[in-house]
Protein backbone atom coordinates (compact mmCIF):
# COMPACT_ATOMS: atom_id res chain seq x y z
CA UNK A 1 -88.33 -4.18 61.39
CA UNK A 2 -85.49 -2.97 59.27
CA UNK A 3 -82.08 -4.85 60.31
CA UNK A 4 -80.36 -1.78 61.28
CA UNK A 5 -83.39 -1.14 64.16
CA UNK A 6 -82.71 -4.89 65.17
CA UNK A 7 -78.91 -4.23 65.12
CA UNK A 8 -79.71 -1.05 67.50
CA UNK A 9 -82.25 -3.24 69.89
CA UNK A 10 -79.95 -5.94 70.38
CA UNK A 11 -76.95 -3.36 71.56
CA UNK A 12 -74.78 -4.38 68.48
CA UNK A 13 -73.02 -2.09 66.65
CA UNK A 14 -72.56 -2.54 62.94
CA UNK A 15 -68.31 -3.49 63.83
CA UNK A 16 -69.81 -6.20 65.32
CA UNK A 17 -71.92 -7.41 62.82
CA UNK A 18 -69.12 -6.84 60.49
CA UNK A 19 -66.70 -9.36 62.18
CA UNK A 20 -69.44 -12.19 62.85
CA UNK A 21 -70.28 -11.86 59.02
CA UNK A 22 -66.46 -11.29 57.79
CA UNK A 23 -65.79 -14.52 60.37
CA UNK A 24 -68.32 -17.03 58.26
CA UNK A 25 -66.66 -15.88 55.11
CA UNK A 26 -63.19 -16.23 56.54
CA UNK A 27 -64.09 -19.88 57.41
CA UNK A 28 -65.66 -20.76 54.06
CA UNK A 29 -62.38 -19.31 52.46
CA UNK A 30 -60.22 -21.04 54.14
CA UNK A 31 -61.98 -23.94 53.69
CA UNK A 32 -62.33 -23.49 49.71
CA UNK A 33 -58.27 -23.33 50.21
CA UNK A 34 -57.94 -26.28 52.37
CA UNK A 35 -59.74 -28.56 49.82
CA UNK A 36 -58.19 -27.03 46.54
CA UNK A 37 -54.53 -27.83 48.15
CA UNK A 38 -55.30 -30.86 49.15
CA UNK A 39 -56.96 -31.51 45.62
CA UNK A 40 -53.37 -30.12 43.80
CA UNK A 41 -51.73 -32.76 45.82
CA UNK A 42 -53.72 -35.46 44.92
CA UNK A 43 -53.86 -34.39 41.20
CA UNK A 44 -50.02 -34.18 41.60
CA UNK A 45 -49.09 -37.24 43.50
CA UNK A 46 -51.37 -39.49 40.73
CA UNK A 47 -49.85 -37.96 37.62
CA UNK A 48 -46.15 -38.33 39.09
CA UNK A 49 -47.24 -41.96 39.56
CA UNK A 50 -48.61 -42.36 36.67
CA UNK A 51 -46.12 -40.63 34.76
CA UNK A 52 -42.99 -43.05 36.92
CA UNK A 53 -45.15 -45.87 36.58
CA UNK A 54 -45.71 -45.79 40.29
CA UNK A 55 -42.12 -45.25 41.22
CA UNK A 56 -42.13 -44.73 45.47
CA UNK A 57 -38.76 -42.68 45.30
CA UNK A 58 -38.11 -39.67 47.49
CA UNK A 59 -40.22 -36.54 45.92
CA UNK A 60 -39.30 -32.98 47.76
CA UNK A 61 -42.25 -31.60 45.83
CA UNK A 62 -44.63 -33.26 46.50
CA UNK A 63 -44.26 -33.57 49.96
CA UNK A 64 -44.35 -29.68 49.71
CA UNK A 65 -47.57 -30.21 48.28
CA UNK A 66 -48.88 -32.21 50.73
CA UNK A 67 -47.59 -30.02 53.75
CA UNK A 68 -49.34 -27.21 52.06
CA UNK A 69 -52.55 -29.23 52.24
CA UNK A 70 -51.96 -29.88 55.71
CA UNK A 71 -51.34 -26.72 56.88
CA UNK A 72 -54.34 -25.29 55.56
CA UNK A 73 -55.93 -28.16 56.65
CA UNK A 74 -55.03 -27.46 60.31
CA UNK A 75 -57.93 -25.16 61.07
CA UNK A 76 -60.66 -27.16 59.12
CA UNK A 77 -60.25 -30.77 59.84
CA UNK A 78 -57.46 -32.21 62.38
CA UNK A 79 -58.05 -35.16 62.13
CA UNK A 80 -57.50 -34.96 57.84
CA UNK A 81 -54.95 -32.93 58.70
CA UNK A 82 -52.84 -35.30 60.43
CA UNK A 83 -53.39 -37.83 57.77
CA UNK A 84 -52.17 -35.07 55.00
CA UNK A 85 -49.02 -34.86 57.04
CA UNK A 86 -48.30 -38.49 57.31
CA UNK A 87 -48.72 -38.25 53.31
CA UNK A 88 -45.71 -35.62 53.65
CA UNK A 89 -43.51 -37.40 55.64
CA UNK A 90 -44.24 -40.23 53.30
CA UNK A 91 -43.02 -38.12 50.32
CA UNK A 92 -39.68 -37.47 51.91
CA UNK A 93 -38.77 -41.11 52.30
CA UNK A 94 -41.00 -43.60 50.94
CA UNK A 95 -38.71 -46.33 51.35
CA UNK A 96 -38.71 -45.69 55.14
CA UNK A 97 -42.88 -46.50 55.68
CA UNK A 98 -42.78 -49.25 52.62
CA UNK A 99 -40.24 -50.95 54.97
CA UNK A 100 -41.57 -50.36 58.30
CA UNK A 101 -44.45 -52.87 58.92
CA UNK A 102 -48.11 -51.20 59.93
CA UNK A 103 -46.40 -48.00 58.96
CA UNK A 104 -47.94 -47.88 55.24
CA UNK A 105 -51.75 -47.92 57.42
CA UNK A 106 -51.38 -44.66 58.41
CA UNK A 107 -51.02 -43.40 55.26
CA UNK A 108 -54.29 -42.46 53.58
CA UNK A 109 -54.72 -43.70 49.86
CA UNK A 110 -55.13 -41.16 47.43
CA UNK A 111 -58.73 -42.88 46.49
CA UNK A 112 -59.67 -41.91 49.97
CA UNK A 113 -58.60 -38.23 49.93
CA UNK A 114 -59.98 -38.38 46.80
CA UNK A 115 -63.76 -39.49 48.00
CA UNK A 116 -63.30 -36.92 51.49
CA UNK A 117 -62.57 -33.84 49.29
CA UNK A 118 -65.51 -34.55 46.73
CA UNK A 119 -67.59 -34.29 50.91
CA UNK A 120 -66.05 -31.39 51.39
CA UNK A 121 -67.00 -29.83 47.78
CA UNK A 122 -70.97 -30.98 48.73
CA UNK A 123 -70.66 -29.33 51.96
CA UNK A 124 -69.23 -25.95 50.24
CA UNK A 125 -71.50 -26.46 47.84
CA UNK A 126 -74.68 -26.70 50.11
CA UNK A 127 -73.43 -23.21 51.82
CA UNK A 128 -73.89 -21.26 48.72
């Protein structure tokens, strides 16, 4: 049975089809974004430190990176995504969670991140 007979006998129409389809793509997409955002910020965060020799100042940018990787994050993984937040807020005033006690365990390392997007890869990876 050709798939446009199978289309017909199950009453959908090839808009239909079209959305379901353009839907899976749309979610592998965004999820191919979420993980190379959240991979920039990583890759940015570790050469700033390396470059500062691990200098916890105030960093506008790369809490901008790490917002970015949040909100694309949003719609994949909430739970990573709040964690990718935290990291942004952390950005904006390190000082702040370095002083406040417990604070500094809600911020994921960047080994971590590091070990959940190489998951996330594997997963993309096994949908190809």
């Amino acid at each position: 049975m050709a798939l446009a007979e199978f289309i017909a006998g199950m009453g959908l129409t090839e808009s239909v089809l079209d959305k379901v389809l353009s839907k899976r793509g749309t979610k592998i997409t965004k999820k191919i974004l979420a993980v190379t955002l959240m991979q920039r910020a990583i890759n940015n965060t570790e050469a700033y430190l390396t470059r500062t020799n691990h200098d916890y100042s105030p960093n506008e940018v790369l809490s901008n990176f790490w917002n970015d990787a949040f909100a694309s994050m949003i719609s994949i993984d909430k739970d990573l995504a709040w964690r990718l937040n935290d990291k942004s807020k952390f950005w904006s005033n390190p000082q702040r969670w370095i002083q406040n006690d417990g604070a500094m365990e809600l911020i994921p390392s960047l080994n971590e991140l590091s070990e959940k997007c190489e998951q996330l890869l594997v997963e993309l990876d096994k949908r190809k």
